[in-house]
Every structure is written in structure tokens, then in C-alpha cells.
N, C-alpha and C. Protein backbone atom coordinates (compact mmCIF):
# COMPACT_ATOMS: atom_id res chain seq x y z
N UNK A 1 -50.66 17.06 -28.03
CA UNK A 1 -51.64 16.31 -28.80
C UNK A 1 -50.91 15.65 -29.96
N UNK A 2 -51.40 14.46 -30.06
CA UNK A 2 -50.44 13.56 -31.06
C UNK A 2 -51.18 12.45 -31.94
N UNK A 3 -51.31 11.70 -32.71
CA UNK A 3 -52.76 10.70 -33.07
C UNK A 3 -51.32 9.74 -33.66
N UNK A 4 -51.77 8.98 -33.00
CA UNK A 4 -50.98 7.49 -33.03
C UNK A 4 -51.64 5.99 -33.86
N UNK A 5 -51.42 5.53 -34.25
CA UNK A 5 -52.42 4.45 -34.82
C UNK A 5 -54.22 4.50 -34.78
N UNK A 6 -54.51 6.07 -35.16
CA UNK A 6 -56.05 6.55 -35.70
C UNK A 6 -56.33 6.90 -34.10
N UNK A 7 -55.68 6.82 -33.39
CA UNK A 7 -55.94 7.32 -31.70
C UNK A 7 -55.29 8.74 -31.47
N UNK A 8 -56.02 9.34 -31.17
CA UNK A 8 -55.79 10.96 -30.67
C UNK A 8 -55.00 10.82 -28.91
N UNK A 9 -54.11 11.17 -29.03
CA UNK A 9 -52.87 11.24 -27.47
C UNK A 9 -53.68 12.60 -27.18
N UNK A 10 -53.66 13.03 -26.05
CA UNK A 10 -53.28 14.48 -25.06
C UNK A 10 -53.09 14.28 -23.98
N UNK A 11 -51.66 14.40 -23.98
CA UNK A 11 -50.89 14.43 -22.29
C UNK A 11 -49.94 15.80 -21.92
N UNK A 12 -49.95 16.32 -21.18
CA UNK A 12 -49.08 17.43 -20.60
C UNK A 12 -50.33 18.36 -20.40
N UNK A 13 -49.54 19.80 -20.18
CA UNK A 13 -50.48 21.01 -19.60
C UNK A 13 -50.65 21.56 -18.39
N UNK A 14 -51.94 22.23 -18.43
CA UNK A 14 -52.36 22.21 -17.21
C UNK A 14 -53.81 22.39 -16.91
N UNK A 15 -54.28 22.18 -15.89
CA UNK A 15 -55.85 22.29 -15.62
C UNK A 15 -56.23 23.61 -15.19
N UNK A 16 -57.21 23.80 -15.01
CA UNK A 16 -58.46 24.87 -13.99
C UNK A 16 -57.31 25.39 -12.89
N UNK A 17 -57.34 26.95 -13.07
CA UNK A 17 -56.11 27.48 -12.29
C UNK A 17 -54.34 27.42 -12.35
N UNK A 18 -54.75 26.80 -13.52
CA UNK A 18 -53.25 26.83 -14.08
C UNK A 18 -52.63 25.82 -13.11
N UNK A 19 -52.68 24.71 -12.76
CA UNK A 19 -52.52 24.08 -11.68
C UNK A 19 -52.08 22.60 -12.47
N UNK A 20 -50.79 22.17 -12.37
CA UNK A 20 -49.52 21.12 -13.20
C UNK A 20 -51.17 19.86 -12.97
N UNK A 21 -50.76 18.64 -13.81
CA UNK A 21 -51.49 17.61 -13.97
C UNK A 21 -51.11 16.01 -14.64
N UNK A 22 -51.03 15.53 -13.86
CA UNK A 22 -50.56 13.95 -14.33
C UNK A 22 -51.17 13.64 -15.60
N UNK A 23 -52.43 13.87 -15.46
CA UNK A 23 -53.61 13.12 -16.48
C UNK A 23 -53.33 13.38 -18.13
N UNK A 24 -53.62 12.05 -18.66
CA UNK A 24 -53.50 11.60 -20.25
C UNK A 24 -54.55 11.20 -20.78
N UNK A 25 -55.04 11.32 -21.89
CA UNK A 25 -55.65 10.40 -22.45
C UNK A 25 -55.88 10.45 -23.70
N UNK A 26 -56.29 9.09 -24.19
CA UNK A 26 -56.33 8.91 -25.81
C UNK A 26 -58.06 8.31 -26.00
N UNK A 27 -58.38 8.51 -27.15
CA UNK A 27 -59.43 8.87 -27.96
C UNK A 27 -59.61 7.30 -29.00
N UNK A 28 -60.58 6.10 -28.53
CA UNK A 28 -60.50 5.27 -29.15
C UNK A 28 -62.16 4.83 -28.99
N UNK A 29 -62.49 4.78 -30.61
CA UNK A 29 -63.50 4.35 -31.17
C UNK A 29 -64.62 5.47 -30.32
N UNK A 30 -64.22 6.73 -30.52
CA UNK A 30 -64.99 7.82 -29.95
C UNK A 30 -65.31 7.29 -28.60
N UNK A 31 -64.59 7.34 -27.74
CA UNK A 31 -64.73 7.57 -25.65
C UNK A 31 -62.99 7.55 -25.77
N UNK A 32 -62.82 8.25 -24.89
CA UNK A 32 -61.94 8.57 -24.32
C UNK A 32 -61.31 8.10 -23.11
N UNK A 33 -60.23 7.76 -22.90
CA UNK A 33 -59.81 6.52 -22.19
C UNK A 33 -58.57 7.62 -20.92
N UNK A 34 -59.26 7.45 -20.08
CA UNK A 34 -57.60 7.95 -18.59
C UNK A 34 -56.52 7.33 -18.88
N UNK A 35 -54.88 8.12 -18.22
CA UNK A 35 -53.93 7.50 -18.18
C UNK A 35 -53.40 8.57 -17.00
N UNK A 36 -52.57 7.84 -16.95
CA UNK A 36 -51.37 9.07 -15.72
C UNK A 36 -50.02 8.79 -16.06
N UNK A 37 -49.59 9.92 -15.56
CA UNK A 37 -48.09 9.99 -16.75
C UNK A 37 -47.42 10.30 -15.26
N UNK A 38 -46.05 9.74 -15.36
CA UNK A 38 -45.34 9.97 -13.95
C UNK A 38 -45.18 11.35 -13.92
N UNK A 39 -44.87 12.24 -14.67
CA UNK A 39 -44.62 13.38 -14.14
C UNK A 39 -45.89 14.74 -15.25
N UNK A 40 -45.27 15.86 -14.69
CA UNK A 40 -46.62 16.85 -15.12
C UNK A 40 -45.41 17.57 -16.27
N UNK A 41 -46.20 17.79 -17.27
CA UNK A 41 -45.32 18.61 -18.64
C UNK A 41 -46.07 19.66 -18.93
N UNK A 42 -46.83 20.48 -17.92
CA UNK A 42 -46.77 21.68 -18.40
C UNK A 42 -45.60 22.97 -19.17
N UNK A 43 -46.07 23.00 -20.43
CA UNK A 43 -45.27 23.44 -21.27
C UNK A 43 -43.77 22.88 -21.30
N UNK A 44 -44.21 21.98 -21.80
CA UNK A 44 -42.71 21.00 -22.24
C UNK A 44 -42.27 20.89 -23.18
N UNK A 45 -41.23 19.98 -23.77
CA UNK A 45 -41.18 19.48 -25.05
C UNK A 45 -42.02 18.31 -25.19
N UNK A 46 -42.00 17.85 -26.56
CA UNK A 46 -42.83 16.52 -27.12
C UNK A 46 -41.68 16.63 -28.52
N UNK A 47 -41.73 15.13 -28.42
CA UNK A 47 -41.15 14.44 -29.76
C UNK A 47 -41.71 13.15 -30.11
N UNK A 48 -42.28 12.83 -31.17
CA UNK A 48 -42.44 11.56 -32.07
C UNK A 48 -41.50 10.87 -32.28
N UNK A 49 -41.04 10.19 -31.77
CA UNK A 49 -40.04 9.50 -32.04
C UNK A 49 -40.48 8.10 -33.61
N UNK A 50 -39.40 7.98 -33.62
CA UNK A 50 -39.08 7.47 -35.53
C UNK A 50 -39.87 6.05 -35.24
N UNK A 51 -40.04 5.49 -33.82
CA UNK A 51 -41.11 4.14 -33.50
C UNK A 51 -42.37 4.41 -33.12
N UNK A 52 -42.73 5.64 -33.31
CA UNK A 52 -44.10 6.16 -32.89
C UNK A 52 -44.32 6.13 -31.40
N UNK A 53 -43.14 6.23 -31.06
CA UNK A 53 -43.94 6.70 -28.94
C UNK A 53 -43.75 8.08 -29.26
N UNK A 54 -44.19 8.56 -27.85
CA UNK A 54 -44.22 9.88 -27.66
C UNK A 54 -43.40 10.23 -26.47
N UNK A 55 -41.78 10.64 -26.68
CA UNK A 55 -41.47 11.60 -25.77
C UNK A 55 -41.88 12.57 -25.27
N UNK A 56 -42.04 13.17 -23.82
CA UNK A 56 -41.98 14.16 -23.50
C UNK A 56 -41.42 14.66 -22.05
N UNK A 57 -40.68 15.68 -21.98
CA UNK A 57 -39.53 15.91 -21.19
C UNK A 57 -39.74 17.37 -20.32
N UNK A 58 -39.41 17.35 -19.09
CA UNK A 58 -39.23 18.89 -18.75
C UNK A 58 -40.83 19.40 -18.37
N UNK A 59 -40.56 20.86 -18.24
CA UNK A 59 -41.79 21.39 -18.12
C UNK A 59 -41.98 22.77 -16.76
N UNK A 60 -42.87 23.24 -16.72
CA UNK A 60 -43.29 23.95 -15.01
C UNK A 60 -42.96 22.70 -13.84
N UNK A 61 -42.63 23.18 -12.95
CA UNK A 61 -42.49 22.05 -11.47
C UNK A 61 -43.61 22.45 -10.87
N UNK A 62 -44.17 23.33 -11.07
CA UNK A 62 -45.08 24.11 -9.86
C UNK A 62 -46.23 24.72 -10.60
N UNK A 63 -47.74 24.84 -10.64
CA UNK A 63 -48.62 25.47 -11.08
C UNK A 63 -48.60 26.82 -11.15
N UNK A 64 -49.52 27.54 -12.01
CA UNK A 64 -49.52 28.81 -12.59
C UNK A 64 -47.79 29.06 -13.33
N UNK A 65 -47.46 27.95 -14.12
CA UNK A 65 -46.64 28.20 -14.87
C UNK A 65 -44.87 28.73 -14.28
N UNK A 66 -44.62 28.18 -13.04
CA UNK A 66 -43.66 28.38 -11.85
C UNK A 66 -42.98 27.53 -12.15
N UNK A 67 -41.68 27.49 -12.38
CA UNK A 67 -39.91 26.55 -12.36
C UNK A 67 -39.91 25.48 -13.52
N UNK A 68 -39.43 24.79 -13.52
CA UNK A 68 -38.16 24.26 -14.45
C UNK A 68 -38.67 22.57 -14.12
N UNK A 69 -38.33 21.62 -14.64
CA UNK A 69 -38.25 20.28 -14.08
C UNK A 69 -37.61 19.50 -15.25
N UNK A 70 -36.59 18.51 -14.67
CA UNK A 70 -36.01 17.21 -15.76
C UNK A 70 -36.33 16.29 -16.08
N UNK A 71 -37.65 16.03 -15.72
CA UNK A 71 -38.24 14.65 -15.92
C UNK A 71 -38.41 15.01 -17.46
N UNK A 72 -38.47 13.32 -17.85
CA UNK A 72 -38.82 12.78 -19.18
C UNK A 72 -39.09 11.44 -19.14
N UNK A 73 -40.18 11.34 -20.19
CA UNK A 73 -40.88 9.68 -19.90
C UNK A 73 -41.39 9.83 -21.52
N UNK A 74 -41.98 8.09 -21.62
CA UNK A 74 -42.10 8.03 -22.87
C UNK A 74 -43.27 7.36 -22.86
N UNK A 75 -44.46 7.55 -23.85
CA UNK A 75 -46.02 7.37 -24.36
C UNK A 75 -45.37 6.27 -25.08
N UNK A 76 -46.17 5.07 -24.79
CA UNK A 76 -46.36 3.91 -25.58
C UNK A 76 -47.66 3.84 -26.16
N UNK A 77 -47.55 3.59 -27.22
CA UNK A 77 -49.16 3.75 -27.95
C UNK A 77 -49.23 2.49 -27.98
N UNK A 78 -48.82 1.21 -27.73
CA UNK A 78 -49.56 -0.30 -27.66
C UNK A 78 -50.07 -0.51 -26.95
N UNK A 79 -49.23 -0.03 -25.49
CA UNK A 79 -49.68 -0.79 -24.00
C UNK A 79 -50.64 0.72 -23.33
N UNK A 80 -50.38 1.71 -23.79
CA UNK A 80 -51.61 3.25 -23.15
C UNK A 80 -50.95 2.95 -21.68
N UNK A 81 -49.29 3.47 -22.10
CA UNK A 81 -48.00 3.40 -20.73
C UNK A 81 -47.11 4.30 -20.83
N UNK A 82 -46.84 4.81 -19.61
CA UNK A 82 -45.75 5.97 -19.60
C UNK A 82 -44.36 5.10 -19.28
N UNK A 83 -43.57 5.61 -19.42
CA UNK A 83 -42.48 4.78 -19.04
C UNK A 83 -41.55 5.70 -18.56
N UNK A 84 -40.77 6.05 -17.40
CA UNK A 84 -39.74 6.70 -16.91
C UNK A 84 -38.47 6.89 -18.00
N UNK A 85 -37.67 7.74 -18.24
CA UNK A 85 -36.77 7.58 -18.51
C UNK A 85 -35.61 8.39 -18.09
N UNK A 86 -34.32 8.12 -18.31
CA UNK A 86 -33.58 9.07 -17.46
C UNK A 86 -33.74 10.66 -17.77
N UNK A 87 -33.36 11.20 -16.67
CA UNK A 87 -33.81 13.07 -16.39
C UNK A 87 -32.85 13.66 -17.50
N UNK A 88 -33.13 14.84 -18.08
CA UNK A 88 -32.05 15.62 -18.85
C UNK A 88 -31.02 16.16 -17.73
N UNK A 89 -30.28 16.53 -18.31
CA UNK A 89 -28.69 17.20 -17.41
C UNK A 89 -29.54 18.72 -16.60
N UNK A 90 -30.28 19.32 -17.31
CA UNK A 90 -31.10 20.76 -17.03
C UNK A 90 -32.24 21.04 -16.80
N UNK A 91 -32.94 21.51 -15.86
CA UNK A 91 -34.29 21.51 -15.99
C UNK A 91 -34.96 22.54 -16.62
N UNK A 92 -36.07 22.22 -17.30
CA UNK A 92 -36.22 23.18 -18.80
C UNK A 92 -38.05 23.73 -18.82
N UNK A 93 -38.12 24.51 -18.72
CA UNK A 93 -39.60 24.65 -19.64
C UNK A 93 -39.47 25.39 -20.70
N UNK A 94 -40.72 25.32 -21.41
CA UNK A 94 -40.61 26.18 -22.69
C UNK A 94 -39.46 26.04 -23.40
N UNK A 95 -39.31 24.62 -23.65
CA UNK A 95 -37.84 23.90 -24.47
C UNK A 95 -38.72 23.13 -25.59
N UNK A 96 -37.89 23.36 -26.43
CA UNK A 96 -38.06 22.44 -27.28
C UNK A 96 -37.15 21.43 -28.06
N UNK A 97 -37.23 20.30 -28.88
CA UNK A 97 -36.55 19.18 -28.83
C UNK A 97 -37.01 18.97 -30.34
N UNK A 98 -35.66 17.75 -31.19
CA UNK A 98 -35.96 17.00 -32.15
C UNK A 98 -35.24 15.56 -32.14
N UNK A 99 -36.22 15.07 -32.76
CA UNK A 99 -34.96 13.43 -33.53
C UNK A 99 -34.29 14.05 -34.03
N UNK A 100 -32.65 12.99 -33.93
CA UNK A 100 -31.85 13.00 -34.94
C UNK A 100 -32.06 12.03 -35.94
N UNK A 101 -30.95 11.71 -37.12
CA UNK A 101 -31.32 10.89 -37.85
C UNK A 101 -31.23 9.24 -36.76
N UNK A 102 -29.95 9.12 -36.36
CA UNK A 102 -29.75 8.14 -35.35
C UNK A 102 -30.22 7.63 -34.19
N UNK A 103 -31.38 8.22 -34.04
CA UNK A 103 -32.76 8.31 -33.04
C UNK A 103 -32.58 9.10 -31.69
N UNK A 104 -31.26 9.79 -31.53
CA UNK A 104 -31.06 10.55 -30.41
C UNK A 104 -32.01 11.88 -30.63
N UNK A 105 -31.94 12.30 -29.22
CA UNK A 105 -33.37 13.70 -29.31
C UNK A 105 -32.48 14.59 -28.86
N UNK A 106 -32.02 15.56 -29.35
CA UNK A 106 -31.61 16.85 -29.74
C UNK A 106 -32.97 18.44 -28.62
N UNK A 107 -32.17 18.48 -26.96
CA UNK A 107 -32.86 19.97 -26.20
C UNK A 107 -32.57 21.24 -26.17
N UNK A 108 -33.31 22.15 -26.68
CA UNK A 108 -32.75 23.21 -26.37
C UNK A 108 -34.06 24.59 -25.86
N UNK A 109 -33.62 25.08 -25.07
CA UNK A 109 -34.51 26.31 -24.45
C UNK A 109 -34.92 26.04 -23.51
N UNK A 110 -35.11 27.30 -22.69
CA UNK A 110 -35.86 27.19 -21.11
C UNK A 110 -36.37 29.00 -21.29
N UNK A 111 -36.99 28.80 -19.97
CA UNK A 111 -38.16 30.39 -19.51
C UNK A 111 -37.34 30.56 -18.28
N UNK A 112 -37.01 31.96 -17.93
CA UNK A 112 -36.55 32.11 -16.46
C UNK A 112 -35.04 31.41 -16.09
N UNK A 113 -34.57 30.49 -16.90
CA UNK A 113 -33.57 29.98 -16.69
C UNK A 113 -32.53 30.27 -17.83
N UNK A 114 -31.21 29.64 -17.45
CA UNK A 114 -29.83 29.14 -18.38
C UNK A 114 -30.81 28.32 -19.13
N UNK A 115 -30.15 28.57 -20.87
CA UNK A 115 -29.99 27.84 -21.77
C UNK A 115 -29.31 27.08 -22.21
N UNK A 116 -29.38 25.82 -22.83
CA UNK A 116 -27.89 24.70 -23.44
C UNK A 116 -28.72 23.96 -24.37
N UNK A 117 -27.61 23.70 -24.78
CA UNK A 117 -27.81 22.40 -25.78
C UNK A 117 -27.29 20.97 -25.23
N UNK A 118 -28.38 20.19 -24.75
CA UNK A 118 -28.63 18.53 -24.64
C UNK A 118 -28.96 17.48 -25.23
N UNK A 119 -28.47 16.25 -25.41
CA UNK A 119 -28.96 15.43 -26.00
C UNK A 119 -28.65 14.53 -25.40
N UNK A 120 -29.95 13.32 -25.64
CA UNK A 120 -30.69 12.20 -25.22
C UNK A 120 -30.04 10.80 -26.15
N UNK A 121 -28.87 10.11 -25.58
CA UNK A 121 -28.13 9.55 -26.63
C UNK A 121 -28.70 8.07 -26.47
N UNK A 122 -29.28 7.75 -27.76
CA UNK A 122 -30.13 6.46 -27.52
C UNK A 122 -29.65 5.63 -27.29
N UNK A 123 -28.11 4.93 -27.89
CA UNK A 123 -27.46 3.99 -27.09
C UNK A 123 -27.59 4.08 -25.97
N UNK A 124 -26.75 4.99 -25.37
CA UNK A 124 -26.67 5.01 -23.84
C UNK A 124 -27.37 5.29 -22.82
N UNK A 125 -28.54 5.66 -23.15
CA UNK A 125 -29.70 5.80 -22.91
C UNK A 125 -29.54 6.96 -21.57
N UNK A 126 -29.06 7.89 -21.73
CA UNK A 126 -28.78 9.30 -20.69
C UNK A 126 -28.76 10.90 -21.81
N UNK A 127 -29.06 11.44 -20.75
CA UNK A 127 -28.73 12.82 -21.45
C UNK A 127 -27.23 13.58 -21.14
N UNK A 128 -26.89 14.04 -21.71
CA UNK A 128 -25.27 14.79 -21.70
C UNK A 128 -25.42 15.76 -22.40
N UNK A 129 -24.82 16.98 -21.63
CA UNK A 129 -24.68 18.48 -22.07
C UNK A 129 -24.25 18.38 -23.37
N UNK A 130 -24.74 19.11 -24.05
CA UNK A 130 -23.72 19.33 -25.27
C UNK A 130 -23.06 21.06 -25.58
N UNK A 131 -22.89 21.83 -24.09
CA UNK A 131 -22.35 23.06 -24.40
C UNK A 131 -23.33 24.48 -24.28
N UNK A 132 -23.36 25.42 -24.37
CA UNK A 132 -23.96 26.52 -24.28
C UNK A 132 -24.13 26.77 -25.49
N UNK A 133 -25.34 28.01 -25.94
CA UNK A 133 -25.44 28.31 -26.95
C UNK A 133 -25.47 29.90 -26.79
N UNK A 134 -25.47 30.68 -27.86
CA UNK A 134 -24.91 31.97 -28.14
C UNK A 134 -25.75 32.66 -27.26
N UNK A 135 -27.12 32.07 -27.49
CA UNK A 135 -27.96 33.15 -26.58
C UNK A 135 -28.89 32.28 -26.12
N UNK A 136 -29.81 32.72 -24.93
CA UNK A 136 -30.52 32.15 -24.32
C UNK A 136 -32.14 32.27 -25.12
N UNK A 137 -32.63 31.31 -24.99
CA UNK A 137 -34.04 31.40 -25.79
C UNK A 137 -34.77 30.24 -25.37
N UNK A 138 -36.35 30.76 -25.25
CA UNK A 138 -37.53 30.39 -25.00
C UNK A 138 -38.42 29.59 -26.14
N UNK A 139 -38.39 28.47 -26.21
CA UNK A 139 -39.52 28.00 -27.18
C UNK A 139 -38.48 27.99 -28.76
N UNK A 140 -37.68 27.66 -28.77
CA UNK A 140 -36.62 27.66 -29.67
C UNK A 140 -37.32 26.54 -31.03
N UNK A 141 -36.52 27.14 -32.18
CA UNK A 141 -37.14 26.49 -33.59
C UNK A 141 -35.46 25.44 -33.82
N UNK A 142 -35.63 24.17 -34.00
CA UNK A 142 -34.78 23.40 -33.93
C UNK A 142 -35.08 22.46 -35.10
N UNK A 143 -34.06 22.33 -36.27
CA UNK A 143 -34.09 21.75 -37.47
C UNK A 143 -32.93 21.12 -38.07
N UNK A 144 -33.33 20.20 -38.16
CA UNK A 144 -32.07 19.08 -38.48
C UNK A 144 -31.39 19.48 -39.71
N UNK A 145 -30.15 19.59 -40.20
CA UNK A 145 -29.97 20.01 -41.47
C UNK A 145 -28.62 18.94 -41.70
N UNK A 146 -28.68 17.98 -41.05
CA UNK A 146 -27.60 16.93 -41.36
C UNK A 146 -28.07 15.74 -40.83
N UNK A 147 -27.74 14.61 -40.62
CA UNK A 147 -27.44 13.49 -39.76
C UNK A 147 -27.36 13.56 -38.42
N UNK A 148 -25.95 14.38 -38.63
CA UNK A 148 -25.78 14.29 -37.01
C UNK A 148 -24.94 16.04 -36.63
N UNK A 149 -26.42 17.16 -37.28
CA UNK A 149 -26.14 18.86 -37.21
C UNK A 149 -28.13 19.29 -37.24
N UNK A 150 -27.85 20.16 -36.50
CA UNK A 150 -29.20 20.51 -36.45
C UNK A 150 -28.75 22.57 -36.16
N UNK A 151 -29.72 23.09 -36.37
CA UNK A 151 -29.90 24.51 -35.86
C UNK A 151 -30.95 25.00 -35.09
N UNK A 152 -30.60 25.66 -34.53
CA UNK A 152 -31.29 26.51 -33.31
C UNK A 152 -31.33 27.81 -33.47
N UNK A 153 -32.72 28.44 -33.33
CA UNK A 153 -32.33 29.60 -33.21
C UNK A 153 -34.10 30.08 -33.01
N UNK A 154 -34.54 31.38 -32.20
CA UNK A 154 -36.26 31.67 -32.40
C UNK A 154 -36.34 33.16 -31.62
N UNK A 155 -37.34 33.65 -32.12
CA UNK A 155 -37.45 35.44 -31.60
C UNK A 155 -37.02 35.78 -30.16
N UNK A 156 -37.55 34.94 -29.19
CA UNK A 156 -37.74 35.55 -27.62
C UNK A 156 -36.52 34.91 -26.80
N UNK A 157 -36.34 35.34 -26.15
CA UNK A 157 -35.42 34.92 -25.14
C UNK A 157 -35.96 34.02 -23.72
N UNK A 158 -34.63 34.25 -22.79
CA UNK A 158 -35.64 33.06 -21.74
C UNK A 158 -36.41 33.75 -20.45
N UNK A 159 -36.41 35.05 -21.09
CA UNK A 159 -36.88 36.26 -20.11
C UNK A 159 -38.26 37.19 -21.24
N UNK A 160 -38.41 36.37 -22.02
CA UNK A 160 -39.66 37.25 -22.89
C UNK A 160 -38.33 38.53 -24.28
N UNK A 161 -37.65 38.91 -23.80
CA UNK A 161 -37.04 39.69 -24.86
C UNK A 161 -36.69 39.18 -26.14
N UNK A 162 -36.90 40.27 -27.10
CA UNK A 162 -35.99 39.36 -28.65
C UNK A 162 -34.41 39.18 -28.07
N UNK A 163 -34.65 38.17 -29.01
CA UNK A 163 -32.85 38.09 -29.27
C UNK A 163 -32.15 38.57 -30.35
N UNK A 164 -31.22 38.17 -30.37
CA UNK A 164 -30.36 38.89 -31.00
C UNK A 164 -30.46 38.17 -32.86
N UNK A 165 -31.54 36.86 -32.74
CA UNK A 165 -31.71 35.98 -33.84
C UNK A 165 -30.35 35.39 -34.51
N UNK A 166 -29.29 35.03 -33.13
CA UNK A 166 -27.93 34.45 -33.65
C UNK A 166 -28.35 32.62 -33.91
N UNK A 167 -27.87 32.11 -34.78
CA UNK A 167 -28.41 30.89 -35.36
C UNK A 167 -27.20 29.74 -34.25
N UNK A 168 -27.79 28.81 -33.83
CA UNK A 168 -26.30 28.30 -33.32
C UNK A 168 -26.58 26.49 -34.25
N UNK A 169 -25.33 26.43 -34.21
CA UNK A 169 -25.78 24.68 -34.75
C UNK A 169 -25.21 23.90 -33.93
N UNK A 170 -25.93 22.57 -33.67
CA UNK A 170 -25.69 21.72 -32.76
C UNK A 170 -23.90 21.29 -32.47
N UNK A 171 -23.26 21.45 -33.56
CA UNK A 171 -21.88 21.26 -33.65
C UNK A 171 -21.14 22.11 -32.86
N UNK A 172 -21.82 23.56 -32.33
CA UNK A 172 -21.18 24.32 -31.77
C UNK A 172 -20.42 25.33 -32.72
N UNK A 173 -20.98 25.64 -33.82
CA UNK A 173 -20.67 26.87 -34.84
C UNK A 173 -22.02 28.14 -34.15
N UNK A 174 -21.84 29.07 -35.04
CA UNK A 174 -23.05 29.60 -35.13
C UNK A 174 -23.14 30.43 -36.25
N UNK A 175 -23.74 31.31 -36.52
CA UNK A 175 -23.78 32.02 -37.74
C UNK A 175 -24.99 33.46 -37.85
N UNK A 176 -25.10 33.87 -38.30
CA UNK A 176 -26.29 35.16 -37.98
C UNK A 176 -26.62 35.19 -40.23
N UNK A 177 -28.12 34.92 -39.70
CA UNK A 177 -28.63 35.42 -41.11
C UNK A 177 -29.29 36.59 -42.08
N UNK A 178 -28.57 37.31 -43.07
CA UNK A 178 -28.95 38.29 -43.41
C UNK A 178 -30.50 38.98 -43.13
N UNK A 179 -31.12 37.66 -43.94
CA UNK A 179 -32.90 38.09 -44.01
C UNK A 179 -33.60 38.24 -42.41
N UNK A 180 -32.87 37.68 -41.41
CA UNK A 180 -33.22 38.68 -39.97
C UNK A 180 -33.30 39.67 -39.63
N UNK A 181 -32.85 40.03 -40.73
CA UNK A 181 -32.36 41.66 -40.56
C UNK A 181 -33.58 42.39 -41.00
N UNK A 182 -34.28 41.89 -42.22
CA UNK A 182 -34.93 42.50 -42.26
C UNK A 182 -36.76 42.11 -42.00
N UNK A 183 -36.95 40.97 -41.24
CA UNK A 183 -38.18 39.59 -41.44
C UNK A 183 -37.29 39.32 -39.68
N UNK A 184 -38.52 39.18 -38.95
CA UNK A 184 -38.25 38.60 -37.46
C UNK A 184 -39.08 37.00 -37.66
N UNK A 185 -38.78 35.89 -37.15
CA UNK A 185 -39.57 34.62 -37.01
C UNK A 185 -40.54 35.16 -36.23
N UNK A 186 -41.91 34.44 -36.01
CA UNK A 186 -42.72 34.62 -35.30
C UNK A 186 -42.83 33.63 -34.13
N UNK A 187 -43.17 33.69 -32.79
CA UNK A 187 -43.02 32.67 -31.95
C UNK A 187 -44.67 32.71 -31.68
């Protein structure tokens, strides 16, 4: 859910039976308007991007919350249009994503699967690995703390367990923070 120029977005999910779903729609002058999105984002990422579309990437392949998928496409809030864009390197659910300052989108986390760090390089308009991270994690908290450095790090793993709360930064450092020790994040 996203509100774009006084218009309310909801695209991804899933329907009645937990069962994946194309369907979009936005919220103008109170009625509500259909769309179809090329692919289904149950539990995906979403990003705002810095021009006001709406990325969103990844997700379940299969209903009742089943596998991984690389698709990513992008919400145009002028034209009420999905637009294809190229697949990430990994297929991800329960990932989450940010802008960088330079408009590239910064992936990290999956459920049931390998974890990495990806990014979506806007010049070149592809995704490329950017490496493994310390530990594997589900629904990950991802925060820019530079230009071009961000951190990663969130309670559960990609199997439901805590982790170990090791911090990694997009540069490929990592670091572990005292106050974990004694304060868990909440997911």
C-alpha cells in the first residue's frame, strides 16, 4: 500500500486461500480502479523510488505462501502501468529493499532460502550480486547510512530462528552491536 499523488496504490499479496494474485488497484476520487501487474508479490519487497513509482520485486511463486520468485516491475502512477523490469540475480521472498542516494535499490533477505546482498544498478539497468552476508535473514531492516553504504541486519532468520543480530554493511564489513545484547529488534 502506497498513496501516490492523493491516490491510494495496493498491489501484491494474496487472496482467499492464500492463493498468489496479479490484481492492483488505486483509489481515485473514492471508486477504485483494476490493474494487473505482470507478476504476483506475495510478500515481497516494495520501494518508492525518489520519482514516485513503485518498485516491487520477488515474492511466493506458488500460493499458500510456497517458493521464491525474481520478478520485479515498476508502478507508474501517471499512466496506472506496470512495467517489466529486469529479474534480480536471486529469487527472494520475505526480502526487503532500499534507495540509494544514486537511485540504485539496495536487496536483501529471503524465507526458506540463501541470503545475499543485490543491487539494482540504475544506469545499467540489471541486478548484480553484491556478495553474501554474515547471516541469513528474513524480512531484514535495511538503512542507508552513507551515499553509497547501507546496513542490514533484523531478529529472524530465513528459517524463522533468531539470529545471531550480526550487523553487515553493504560494503561488505560487518560489525555486532553492544545494545543487542541486551534489547532484541522486533520483526
Amino acid at each position: 500500500v502506497y498513496v501516490s499523488d492523493g491516490q491510494l496504490v495496493v498491489a501484491g499479496g494474496h487472496i482467499n486461500g492464500f492463493e498468489t494474485t496479479t490484481s492492483a488497484e488505486y483509489l481515485d476520487n473514492g471508486e477504485w480502479h483494476s490493474m494487473t501487474m505482470n507478476y504476483t508479490h506475495d510478500m515481497a519487497f516494495s520501494v518508492v523510488t525518489a520519482d514516485g513509482r513503485l518498485m516491487l520485486g520477488g515474492g511466493c511463486s506458488y500460493g499458500s505462501g510456497v517458493g521464491q520468485s525474481s520478478g520485479v516491475e515498476i508502478y507508474n502512477p501517471a499512466s496506472h502501468s506496470f512495467e517489466v523490469m529486469p529479474s534480480m540475480t536471486t529469487s527472494r521472498t520475505l526480502c526487503h529493499a532500499v534507495q540509494m542516494a544514486g537511485g540504485d535499490v539496495l536487496v536483501s533477505g529471503n524465507w526458506y532460502a540463501s541470503d545475499s546482498k543485490e543491487l539494482y544498478s540504475a544506469s545499467d539497468n540489471l541486478f548484480v550480486s553484491k556478495g553474501a552476508v554474515s547471516e541469513n535473514r528474513s524480512t531484514p531492516y535495511i538503512l542507508p547510512i552513507a551515499a553509497d553504504n547501507a546496513i542490514i541486519f533484523g531478529p529472524s532468520g530465513n528459517y524463522g530462528a533468531n539470529t545471531q543480530l550480526m550487523v553487515d554493511r553493504y560494503d561488505g564489513s560487518q560489525f555486532t552491536v553492544d545494545l543487542f545484547g541486551e534489547w532484541r529488534p522486533v520483526s
